[in-house]
N, C-alpha and C. Protein backbone atom coordinates (compact mmCIF):
# COMPACT_ATOMS: atom_id res chain seq x y z
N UNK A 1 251.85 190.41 295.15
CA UNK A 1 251.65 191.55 295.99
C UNK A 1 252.98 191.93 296.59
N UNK A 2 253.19 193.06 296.46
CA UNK A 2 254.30 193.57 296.94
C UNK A 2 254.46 194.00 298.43
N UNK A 3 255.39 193.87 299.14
CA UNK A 3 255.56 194.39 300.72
C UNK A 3 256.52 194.84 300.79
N UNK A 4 256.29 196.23 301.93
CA UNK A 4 257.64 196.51 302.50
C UNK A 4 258.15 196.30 302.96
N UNK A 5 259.67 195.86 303.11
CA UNK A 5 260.95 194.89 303.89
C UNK A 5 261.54 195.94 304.90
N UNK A 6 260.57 196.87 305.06
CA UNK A 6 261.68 198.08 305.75
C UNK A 6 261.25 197.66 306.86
N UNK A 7 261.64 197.75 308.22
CA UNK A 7 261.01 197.79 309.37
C UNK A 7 260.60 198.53 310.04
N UNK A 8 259.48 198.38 310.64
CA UNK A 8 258.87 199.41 311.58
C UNK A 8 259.32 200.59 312.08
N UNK A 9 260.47 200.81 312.62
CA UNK A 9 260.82 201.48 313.01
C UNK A 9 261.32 202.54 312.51
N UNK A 10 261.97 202.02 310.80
CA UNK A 10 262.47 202.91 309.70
C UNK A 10 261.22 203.40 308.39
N UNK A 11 259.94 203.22 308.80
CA UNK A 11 258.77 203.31 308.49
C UNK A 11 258.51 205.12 309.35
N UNK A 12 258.42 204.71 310.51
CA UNK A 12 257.86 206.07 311.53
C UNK A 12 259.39 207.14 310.82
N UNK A 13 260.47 206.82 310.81
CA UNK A 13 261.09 207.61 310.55
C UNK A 13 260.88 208.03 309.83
N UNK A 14 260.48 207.78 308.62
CA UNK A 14 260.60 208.46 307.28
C UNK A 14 259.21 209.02 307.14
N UNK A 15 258.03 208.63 307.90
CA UNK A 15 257.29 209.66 308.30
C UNK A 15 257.56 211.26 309.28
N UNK A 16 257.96 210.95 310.35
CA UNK A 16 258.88 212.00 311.05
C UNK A 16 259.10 212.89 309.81
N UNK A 17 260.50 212.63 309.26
CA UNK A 17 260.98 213.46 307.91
C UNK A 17 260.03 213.60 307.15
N UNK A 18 259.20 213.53 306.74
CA UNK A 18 258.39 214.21 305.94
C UNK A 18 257.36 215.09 306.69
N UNK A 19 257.08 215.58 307.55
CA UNK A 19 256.51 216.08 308.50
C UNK A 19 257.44 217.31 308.82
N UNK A 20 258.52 217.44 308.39
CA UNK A 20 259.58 218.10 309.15
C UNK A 20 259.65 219.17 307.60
N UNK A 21 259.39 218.66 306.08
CA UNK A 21 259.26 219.62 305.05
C UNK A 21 257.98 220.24 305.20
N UNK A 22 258.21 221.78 304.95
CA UNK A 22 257.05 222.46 304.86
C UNK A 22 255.82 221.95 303.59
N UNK A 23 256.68 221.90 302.55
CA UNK A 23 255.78 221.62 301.98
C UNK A 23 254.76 220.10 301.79
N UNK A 24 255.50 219.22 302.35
CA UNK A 24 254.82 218.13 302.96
C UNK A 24 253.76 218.42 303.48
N UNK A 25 253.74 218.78 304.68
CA UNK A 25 252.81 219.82 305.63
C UNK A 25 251.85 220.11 304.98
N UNK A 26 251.90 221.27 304.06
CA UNK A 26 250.95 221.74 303.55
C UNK A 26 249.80 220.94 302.57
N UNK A 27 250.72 219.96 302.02
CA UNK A 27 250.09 219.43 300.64
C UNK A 27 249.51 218.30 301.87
N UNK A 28 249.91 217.79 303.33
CA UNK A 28 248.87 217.12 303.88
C UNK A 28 247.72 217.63 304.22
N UNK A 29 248.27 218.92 304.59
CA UNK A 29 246.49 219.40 305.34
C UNK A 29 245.53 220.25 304.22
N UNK A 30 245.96 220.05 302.94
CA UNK A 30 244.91 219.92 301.52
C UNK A 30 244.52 218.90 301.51
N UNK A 31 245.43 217.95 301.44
CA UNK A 31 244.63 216.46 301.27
C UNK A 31 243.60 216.21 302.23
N UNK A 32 243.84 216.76 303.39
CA UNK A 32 242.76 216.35 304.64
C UNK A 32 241.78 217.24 304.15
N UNK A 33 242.15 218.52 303.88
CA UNK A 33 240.84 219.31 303.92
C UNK A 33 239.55 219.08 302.41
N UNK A 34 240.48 218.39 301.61
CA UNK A 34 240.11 218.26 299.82
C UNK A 34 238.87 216.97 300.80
N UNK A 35 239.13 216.23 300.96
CA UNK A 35 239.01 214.59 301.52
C UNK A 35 237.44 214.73 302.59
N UNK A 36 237.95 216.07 303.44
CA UNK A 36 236.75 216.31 304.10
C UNK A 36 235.64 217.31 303.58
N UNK A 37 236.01 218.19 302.48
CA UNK A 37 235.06 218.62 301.86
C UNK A 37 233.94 217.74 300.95
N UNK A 38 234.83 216.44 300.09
CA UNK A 38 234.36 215.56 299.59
C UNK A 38 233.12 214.61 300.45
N UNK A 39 233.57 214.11 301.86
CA UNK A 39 232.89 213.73 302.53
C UNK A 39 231.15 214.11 303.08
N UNK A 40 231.89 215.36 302.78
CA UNK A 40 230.35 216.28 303.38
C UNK A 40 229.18 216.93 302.12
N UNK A 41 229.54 216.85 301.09
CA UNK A 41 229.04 216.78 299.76
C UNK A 41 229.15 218.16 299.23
N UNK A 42 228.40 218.99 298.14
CA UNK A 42 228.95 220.32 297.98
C UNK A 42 228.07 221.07 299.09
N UNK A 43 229.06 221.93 299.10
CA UNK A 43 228.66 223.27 299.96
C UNK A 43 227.18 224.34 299.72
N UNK A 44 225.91 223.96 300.50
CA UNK A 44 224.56 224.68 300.68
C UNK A 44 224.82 226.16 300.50
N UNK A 45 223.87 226.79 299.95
CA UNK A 45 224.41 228.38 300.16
C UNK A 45 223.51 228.46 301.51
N UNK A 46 224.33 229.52 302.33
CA UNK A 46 223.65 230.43 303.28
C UNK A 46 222.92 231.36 303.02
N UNK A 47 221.74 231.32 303.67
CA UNK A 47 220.71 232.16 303.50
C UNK A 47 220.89 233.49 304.15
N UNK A 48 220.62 234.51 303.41
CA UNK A 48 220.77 235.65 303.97
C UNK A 48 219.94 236.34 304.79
N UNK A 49 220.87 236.63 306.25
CA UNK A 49 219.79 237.19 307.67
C UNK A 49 219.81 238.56 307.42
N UNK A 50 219.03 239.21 307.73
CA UNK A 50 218.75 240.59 307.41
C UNK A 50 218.20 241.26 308.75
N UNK A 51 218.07 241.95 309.30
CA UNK A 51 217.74 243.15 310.66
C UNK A 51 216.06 242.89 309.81
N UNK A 52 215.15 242.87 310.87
CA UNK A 52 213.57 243.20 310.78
C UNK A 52 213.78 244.79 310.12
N UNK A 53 214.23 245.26 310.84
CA UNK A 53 214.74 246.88 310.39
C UNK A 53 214.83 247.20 308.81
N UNK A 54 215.36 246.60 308.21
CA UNK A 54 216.10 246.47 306.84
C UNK A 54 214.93 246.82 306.17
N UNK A 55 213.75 246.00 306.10
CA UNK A 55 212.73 246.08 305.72
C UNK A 55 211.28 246.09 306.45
N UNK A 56 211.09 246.87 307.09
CA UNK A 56 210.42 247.32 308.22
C UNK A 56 208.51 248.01 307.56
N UNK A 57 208.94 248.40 306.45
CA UNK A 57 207.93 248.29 305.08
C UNK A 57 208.07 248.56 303.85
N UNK A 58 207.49 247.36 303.20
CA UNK A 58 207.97 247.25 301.61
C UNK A 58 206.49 247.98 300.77
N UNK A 59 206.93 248.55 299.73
CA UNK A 59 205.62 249.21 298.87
C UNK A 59 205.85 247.94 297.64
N UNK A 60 206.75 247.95 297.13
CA UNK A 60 207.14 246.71 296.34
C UNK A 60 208.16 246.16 296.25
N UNK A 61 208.16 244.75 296.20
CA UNK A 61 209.02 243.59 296.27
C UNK A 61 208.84 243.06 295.05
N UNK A 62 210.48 242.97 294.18
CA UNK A 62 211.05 242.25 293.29
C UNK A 62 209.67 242.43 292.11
N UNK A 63 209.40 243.80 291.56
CA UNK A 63 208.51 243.99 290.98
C UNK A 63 207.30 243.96 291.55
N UNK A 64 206.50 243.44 292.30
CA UNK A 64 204.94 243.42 292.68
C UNK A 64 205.01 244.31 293.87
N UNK A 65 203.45 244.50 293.46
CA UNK A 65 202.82 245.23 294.96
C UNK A 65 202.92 244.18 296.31
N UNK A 66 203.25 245.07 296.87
CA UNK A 66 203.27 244.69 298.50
C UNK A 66 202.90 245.53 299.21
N UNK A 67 201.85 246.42 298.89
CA UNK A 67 201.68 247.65 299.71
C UNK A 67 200.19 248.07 299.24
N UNK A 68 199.64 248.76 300.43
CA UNK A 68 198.47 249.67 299.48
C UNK A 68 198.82 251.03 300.27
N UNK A 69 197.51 251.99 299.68
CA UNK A 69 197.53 253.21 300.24
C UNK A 69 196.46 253.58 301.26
N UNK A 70 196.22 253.97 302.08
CA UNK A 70 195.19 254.10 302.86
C UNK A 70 195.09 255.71 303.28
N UNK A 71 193.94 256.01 303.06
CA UNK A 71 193.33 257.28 303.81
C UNK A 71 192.14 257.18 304.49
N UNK A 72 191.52 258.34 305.22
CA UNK A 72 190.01 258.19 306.03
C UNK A 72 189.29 257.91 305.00
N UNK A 73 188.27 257.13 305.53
CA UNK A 73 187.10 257.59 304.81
C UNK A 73 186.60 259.22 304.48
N UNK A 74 186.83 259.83 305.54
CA UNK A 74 186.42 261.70 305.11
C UNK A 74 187.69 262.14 304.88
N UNK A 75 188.58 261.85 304.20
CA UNK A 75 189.61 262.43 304.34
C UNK A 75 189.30 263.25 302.99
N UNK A 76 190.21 264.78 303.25
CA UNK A 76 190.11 266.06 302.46
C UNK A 76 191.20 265.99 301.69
N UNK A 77 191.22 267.03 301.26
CA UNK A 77 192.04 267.54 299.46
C UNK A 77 193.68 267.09 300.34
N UNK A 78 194.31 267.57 301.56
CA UNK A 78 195.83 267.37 301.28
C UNK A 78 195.74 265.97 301.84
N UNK A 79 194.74 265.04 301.86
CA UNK A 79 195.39 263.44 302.36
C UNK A 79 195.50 263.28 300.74
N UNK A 80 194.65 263.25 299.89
CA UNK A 80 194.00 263.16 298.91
C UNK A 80 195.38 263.29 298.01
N UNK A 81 195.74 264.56 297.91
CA UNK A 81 196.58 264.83 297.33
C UNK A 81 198.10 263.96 297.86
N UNK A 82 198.56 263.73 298.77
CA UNK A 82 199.55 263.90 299.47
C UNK A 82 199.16 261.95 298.88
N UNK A 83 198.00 260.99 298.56
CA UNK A 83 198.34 259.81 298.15
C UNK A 83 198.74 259.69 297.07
N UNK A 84 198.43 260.65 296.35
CA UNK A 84 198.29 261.22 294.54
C UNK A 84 199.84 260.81 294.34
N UNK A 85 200.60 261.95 295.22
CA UNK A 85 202.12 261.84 294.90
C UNK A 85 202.37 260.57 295.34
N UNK A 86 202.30 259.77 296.26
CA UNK A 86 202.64 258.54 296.63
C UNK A 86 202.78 257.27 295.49
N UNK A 87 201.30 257.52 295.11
CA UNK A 87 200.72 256.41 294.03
C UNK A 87 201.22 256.62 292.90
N UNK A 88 201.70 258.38 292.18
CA UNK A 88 202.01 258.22 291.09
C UNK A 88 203.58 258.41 291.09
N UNK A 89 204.72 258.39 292.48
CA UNK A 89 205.63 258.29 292.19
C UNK A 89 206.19 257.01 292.31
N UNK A 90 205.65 255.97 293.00
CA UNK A 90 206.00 254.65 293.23
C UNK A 90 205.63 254.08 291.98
N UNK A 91 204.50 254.41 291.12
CA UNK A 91 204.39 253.56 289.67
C UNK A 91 205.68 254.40 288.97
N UNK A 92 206.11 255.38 289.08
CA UNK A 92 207.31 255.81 287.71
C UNK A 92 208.45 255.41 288.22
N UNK A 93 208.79 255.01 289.67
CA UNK A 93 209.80 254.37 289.89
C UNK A 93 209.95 253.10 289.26
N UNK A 94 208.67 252.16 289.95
CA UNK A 94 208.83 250.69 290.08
C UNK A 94 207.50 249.92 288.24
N UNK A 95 206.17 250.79 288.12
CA UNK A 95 205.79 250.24 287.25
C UNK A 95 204.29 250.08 288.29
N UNK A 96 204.67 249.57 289.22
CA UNK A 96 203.59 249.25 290.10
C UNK A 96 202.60 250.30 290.04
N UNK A 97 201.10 250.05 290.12
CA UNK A 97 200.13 251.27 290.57
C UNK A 97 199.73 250.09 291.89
N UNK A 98 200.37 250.96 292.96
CA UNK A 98 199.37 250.80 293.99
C UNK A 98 197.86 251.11 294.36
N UNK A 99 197.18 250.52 294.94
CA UNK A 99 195.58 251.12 295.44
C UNK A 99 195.85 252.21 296.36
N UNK A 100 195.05 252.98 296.24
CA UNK A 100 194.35 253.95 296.82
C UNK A 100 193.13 253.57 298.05
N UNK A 101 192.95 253.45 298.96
CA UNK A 101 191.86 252.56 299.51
C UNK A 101 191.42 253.74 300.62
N UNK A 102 190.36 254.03 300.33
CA UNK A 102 189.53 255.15 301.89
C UNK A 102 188.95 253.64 302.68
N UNK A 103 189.52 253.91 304.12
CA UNK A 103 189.35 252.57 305.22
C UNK A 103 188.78 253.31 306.17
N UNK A 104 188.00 252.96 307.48
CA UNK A 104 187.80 253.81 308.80
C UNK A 104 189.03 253.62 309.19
N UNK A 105 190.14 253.12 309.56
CA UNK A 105 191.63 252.61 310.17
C UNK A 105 192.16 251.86 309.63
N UNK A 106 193.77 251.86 309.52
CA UNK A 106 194.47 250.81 309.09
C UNK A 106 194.57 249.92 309.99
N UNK A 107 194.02 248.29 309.73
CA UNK A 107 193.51 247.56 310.39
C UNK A 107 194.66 246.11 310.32
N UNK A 108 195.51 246.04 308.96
CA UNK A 108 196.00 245.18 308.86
C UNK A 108 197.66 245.62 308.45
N UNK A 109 198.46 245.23 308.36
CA UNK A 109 200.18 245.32 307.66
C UNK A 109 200.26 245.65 305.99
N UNK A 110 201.05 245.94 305.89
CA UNK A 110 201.34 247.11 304.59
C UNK A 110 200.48 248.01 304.00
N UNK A 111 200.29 249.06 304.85
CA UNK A 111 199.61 249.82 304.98
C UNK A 111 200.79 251.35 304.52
N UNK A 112 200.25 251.91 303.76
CA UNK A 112 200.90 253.26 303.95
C UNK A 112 199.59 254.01 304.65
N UNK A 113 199.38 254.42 305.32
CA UNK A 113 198.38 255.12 306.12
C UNK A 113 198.62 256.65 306.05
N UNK A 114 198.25 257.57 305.25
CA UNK A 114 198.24 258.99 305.55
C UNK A 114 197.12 259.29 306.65
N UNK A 115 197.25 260.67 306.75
CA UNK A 115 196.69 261.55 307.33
C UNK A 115 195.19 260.62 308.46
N UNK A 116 195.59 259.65 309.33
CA UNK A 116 194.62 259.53 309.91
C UNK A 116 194.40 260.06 311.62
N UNK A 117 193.67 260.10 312.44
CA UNK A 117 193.65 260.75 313.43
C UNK A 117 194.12 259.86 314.59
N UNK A 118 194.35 260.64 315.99
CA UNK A 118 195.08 259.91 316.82
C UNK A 118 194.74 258.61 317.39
N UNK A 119 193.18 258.61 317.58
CA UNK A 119 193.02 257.03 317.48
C UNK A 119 192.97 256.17 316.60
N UNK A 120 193.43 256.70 315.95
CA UNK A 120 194.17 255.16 314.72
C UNK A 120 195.39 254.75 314.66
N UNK A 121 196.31 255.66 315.34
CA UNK A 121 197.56 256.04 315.40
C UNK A 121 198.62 254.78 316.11
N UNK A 122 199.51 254.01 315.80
CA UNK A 122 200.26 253.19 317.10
C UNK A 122 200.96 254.40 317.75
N UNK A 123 201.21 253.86 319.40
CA UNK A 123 201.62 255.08 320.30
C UNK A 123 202.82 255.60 320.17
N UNK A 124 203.56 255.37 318.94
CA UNK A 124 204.77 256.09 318.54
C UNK A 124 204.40 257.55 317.55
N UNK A 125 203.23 257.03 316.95
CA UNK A 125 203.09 258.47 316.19
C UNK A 125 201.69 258.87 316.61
N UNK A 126 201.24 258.48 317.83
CA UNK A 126 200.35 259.52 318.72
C UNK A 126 200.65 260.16 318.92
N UNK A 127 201.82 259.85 319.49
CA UNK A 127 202.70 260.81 320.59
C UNK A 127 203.22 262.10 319.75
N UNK A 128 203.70 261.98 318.31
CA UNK A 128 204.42 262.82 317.82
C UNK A 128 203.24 263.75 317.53
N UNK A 129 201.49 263.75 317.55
CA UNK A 129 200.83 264.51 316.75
C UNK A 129 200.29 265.89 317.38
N UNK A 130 200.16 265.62 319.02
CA UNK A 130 199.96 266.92 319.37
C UNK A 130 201.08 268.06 318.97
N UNK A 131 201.75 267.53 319.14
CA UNK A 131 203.29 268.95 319.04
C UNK A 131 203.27 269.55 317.69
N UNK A 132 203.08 268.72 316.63
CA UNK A 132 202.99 269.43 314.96
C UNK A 132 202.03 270.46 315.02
N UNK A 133 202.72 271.06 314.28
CA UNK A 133 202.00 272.59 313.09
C UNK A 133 201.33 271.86 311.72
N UNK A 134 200.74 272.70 311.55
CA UNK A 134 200.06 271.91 310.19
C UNK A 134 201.06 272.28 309.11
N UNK A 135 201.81 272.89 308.90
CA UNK A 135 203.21 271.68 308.10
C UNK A 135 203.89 270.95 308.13
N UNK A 136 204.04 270.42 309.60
CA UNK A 136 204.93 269.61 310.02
C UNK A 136 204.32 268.41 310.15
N UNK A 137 205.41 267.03 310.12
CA UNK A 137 205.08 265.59 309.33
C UNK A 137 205.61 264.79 310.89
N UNK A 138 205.45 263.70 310.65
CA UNK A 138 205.56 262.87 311.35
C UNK A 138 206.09 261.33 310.28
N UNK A 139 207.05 260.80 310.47
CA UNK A 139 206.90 259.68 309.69
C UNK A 139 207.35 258.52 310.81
N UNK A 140 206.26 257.49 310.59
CA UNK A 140 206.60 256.26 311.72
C UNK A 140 206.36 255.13 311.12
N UNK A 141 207.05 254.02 310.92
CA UNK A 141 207.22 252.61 310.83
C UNK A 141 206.68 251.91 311.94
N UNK A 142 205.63 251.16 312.10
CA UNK A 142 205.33 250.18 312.85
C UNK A 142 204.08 249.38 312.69
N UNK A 143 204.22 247.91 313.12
CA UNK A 143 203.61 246.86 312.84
C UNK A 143 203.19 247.03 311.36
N UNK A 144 204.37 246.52 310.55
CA UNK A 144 204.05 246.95 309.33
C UNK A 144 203.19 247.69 308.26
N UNK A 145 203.20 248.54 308.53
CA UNK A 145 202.33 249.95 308.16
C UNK A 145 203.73 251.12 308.25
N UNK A 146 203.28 251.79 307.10
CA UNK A 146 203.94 253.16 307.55
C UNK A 146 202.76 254.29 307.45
N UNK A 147 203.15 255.17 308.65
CA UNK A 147 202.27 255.95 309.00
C UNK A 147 202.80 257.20 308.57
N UNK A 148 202.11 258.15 307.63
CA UNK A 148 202.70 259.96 307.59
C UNK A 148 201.42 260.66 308.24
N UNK A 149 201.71 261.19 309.50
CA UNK A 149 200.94 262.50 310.22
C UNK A 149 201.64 263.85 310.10
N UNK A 150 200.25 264.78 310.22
CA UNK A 150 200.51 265.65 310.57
C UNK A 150 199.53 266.66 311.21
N UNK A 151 200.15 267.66 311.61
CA UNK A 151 199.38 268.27 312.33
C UNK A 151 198.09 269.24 311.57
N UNK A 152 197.91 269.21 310.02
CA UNK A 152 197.44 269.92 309.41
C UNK A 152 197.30 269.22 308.24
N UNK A 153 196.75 269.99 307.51
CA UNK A 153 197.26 269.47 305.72
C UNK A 153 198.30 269.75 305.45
N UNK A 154 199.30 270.76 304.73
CA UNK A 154 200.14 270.34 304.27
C UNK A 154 200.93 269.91 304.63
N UNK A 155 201.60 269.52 306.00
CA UNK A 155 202.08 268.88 306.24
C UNK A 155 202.37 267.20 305.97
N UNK A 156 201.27 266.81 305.40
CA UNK A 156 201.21 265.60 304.85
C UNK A 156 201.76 265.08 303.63
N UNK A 157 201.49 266.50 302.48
CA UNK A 157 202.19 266.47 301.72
C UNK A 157 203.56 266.67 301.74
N UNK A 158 203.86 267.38 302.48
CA UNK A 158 205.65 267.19 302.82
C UNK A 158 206.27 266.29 303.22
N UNK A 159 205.06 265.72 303.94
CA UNK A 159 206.07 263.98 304.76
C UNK A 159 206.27 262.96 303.61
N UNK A 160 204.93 263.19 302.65
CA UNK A 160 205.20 262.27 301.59
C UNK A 160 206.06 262.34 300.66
N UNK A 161 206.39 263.39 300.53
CA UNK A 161 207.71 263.90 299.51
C UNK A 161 208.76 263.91 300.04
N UNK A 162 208.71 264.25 301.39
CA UNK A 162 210.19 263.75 302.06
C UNK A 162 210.58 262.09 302.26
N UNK A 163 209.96 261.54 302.02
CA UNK A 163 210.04 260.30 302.34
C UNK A 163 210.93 259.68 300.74
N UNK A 164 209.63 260.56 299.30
CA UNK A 164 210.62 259.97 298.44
C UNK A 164 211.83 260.39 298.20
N UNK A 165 211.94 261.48 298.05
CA UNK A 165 213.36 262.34 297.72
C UNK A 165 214.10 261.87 298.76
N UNK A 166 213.99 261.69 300.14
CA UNK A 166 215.10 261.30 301.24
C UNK A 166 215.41 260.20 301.12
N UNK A 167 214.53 258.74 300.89
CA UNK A 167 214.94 257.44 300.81
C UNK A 167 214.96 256.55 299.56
N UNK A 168 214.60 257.29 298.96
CA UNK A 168 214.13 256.92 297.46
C UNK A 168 215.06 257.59 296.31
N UNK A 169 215.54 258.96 296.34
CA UNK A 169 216.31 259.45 295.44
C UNK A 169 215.65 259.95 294.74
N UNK A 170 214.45 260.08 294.82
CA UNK A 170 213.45 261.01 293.65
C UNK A 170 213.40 262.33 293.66
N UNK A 171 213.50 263.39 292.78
CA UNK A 171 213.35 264.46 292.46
C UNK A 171 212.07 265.07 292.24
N UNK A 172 211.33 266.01 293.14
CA UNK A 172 210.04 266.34 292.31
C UNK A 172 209.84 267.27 292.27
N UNK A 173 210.63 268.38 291.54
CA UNK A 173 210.70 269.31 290.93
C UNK A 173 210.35 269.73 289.81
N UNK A 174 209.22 270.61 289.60
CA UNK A 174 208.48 270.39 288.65
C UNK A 174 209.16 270.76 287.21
N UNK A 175 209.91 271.53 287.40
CA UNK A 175 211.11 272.04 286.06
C UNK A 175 211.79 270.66 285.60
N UNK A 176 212.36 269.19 286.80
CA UNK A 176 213.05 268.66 286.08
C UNK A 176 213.12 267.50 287.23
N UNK A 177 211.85 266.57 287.26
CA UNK A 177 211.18 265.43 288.35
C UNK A 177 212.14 264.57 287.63
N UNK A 178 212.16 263.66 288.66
CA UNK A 178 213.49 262.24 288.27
C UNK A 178 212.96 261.13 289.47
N UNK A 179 212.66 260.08 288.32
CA UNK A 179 212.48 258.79 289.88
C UNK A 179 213.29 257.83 289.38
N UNK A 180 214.27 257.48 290.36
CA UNK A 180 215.06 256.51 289.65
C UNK A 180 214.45 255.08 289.53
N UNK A 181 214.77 254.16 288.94
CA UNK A 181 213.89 253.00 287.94
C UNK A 181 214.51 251.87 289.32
N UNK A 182 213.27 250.80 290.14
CA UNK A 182 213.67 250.21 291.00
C UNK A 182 213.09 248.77 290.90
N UNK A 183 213.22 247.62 291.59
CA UNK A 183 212.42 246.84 291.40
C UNK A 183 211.75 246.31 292.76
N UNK A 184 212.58 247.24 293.88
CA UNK A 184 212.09 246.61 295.14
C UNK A 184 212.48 248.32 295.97
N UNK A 185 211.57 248.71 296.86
CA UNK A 185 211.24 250.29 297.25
C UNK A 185 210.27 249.44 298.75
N UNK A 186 211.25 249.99 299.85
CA UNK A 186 211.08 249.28 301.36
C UNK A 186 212.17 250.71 301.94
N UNK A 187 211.37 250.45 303.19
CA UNK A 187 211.77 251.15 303.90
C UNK A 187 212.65 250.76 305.51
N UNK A 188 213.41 251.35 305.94
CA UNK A 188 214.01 250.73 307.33
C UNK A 188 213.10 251.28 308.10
N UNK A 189 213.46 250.78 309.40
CA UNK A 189 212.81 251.04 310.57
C UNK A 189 212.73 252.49 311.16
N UNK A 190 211.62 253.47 311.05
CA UNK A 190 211.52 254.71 310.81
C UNK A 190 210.89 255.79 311.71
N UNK A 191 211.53 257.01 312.56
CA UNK A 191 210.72 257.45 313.26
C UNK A 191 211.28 259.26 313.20
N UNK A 192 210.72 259.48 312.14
CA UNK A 192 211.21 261.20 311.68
C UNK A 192 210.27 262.20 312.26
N UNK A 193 210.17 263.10 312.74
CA UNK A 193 209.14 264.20 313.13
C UNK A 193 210.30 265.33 312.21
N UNK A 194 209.25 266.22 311.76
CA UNK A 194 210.22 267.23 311.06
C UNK A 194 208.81 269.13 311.41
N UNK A 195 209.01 269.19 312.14
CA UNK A 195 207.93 270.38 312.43
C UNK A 195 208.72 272.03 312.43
N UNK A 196 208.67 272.72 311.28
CA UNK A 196 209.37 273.67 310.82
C UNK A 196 208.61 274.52 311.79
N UNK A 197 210.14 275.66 311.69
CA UNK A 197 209.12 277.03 312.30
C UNK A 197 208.94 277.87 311.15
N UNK A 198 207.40 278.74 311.55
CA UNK A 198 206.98 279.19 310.94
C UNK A 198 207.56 280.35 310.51
């Protein structure tokens, strides 16, 4: 076994000096950092945090339904219609056919809820329904449901088409309709009133 004959004192020195080259330096605090990465084993991925907002309501997730459609039970020709576009533009986007479901109220989360009346309403899009014209829309996000009101019929149909063409990118123009191809169609946290003058 071999030993060093140097003494102590000419030991710390020649540490000193090496402390004093940069690149010493550096290639120590790799070694420390190589040494302590090793220690701690490989690196977990972080899970990604997202705002409640981000996705505030999903119609479909990573291909599947996550959503239905809801109207009144008596509901007339523009709820009717105004799910029509809903149901058949979310299948040419995504593939998905969502349900269609006549409910007395949307009672539970992922709900697209058209055209229902003010007591069914959460008090964000109560509030918006006296003031509408019956073309004018209301669109509200909450307790997972999205809600389109309006003060009339067609108005319903406009909220629903504004919703795809504004957040969605869809075209529905009948000369030359375009839905772009998705696998996940969610919405952020949402509170539009749009009441045109006549």
């Amino acid at each position: 076994m071999m030993t060093d004959r140097r003494s102590p004192g000419s030991r710390r020195r020649q540490r000193r000096n090496l402390l004093r080259e940069p690149a010493a330096v550096v290639a120590l605090a790799f070694g420390l950092w190589a040494a302590a990465a090793c220690a701690r084993g490989p690196a977990a991925a972080r899970p990604a945090v997202a705002s409640q907002c981000d996705r505030a309501f999903v119609f479909v997730d990573r291909g599947r339904p996550a959503a239905r459609i809801e109207i009144p039970g008596n509901a007339g020709e523009a709820e009717r219609r105004a799910a029509d576009i809903l149901q058949t533009s979310v299948f040419r986007m995504t593939g998905v056919d969502l349900p269609v479901l006549a409910v007395a109220a949307p009672d539970r989360p992922g709900a697209a809820a058209i055209g229902f009346p003010l007591d069914d309403l959460p008090p964000a899009a109560a509030a918006a329904l006296p003031s509408l014209r019956a073309d004018g829309f209301a669109l509200v996000t909450s307790a997972g449901n999205l809600y389109v009101v309006s003060g009339g019929g067609p108005g319903l149909v406009r909220g629903v088409v504004h919703v795809l063409e504004k957040y969605f990118g869809c075209r529905l123009d009948a000369a030359a309709p375009f839905f772009p191809r998705r696998d996940d169609l969610a919405l952020g946290c949402l509170f539009e009133v749009n009441n045109p003058e006549s």
